[in-house]
Protein backbone atom coordinates (compact mmCIF):
# COMPACT_ATOMS: atom_id res chain seq x y z
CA UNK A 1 0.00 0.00 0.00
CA UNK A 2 0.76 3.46 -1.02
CA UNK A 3 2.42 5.98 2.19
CA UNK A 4 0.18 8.37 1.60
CA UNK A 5 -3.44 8.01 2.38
CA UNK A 6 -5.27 10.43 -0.19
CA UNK A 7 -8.38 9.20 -2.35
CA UNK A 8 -6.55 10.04 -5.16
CA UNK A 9 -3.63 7.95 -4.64
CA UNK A 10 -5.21 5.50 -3.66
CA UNK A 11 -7.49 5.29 -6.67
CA UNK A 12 -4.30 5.53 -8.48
CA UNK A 13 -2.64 2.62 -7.20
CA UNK A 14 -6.25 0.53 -8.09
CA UNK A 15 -5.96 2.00 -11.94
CA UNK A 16 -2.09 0.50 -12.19
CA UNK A 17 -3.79 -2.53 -10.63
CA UNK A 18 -5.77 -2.84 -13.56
CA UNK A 19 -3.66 -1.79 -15.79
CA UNK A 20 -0.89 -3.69 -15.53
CA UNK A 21 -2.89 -7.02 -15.55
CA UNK A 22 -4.21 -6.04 -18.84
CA UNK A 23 -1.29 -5.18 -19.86
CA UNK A 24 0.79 -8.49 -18.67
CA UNK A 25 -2.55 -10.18 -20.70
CA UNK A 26 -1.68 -8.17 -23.96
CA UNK A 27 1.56 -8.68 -23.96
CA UNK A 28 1.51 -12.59 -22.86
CA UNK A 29 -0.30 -13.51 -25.57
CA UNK A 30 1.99 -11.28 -28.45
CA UNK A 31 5.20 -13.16 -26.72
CA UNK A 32 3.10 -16.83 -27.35
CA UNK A 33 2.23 -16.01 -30.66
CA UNK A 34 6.38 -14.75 -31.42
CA UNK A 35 7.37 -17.68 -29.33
CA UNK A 36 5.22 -20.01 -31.45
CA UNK A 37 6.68 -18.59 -34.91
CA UNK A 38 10.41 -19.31 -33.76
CA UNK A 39 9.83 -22.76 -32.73
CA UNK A 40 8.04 -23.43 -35.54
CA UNK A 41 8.73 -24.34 -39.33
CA UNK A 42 4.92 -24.72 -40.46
CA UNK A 43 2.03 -22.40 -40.39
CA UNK A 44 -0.46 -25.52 -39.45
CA UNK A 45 1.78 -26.19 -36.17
CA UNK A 46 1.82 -22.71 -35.22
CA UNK A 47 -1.96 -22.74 -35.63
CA UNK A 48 -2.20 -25.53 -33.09
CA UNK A 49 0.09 -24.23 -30.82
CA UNK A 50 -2.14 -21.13 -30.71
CA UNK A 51 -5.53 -22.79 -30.66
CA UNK A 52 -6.15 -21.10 -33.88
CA UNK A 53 -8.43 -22.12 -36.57
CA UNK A 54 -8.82 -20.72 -39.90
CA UNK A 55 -11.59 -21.82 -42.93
CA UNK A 56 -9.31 -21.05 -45.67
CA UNK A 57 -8.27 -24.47 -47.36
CA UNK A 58 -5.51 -23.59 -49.88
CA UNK A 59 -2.12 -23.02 -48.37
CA UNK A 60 -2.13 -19.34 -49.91
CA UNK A 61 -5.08 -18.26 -48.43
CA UNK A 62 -4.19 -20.18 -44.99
CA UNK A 63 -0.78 -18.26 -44.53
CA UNK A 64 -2.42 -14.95 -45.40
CA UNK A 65 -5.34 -14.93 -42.89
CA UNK A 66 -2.58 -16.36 -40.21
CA UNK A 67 -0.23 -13.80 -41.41
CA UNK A 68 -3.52 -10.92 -40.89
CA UNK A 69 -3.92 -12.72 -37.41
CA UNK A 70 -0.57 -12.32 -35.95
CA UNK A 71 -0.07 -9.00 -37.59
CA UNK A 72 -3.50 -8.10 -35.58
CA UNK A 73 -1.97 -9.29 -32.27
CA UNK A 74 0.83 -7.33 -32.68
CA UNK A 75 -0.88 -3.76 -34.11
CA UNK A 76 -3.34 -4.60 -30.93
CA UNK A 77 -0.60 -4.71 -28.37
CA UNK A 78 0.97 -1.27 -30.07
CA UNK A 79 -2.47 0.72 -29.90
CA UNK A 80 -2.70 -0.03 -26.19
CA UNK A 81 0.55 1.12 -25.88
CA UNK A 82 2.14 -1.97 -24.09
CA UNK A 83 4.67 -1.90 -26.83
CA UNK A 84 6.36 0.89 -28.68
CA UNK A 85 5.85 1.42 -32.36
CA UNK A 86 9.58 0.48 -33.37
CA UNK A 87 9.32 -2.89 -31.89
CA UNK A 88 5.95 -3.81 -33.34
CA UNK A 89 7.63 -2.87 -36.68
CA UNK A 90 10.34 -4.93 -35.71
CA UNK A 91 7.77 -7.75 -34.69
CA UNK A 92 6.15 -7.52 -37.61
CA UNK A 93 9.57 -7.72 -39.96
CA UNK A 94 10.37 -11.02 -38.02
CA UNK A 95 7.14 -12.32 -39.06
CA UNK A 96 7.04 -11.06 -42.49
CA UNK A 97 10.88 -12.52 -42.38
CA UNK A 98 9.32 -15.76 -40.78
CA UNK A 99 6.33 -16.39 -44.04
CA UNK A 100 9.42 -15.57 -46.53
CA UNK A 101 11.50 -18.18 -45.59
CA UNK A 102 8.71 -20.29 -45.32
CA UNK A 103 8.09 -19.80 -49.13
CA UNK A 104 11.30 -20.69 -50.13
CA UNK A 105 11.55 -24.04 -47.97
């Protein structure tokens, strides 16, 4: 507990509360999706790591809505400011990096 006894710090320390459980949420599941790309060679594995399912049946149109998916979870973790913009570019490169390679394999 906070030293001071004011209302407003008080209600302070319940926002940062808050806060940083959403934020530990946000950013846990950016580092499982990353953490599922670098330990993993195929998009269909990632997908199960991540509980993900997609109706596309092609390959094509499977790595581009998984592609859209991860790029979401990343964008999302940047708009509520857990992450700065520079590393969700970076993130973002590794992926893009990630679904290149992949091509060429």
């Amino acid at each position: 507990m906070p030293l001071k006894r004011h209302k407003s710090v008080l209600k302070r320390v319940r926002q940062n509360i808050k806060r940083r459980e959403r934020n530990r949420i946000v950013r846990g599941s950016m580092r499982a999706v990353l953490k599922a790309i670098r330990s993993s060679s195929d998009p269909g594995e990632v997908m199960q790591k991540l509980s993900w399912n997609f109706p596309a049946v092609d390959k094509e149109k499977l790595d581009m809505h998984l592609r859209s998916r991860i790029y979401s979870v990343i964008d999302k973790a940047h708009k509520k400011g857990v992450i700065h913009k520079n590393k969700a570019a970076r993130h973002k490169a590794q992926v893009s990096l990630w679904f290149k390679n992949l091509s060429k394999a």
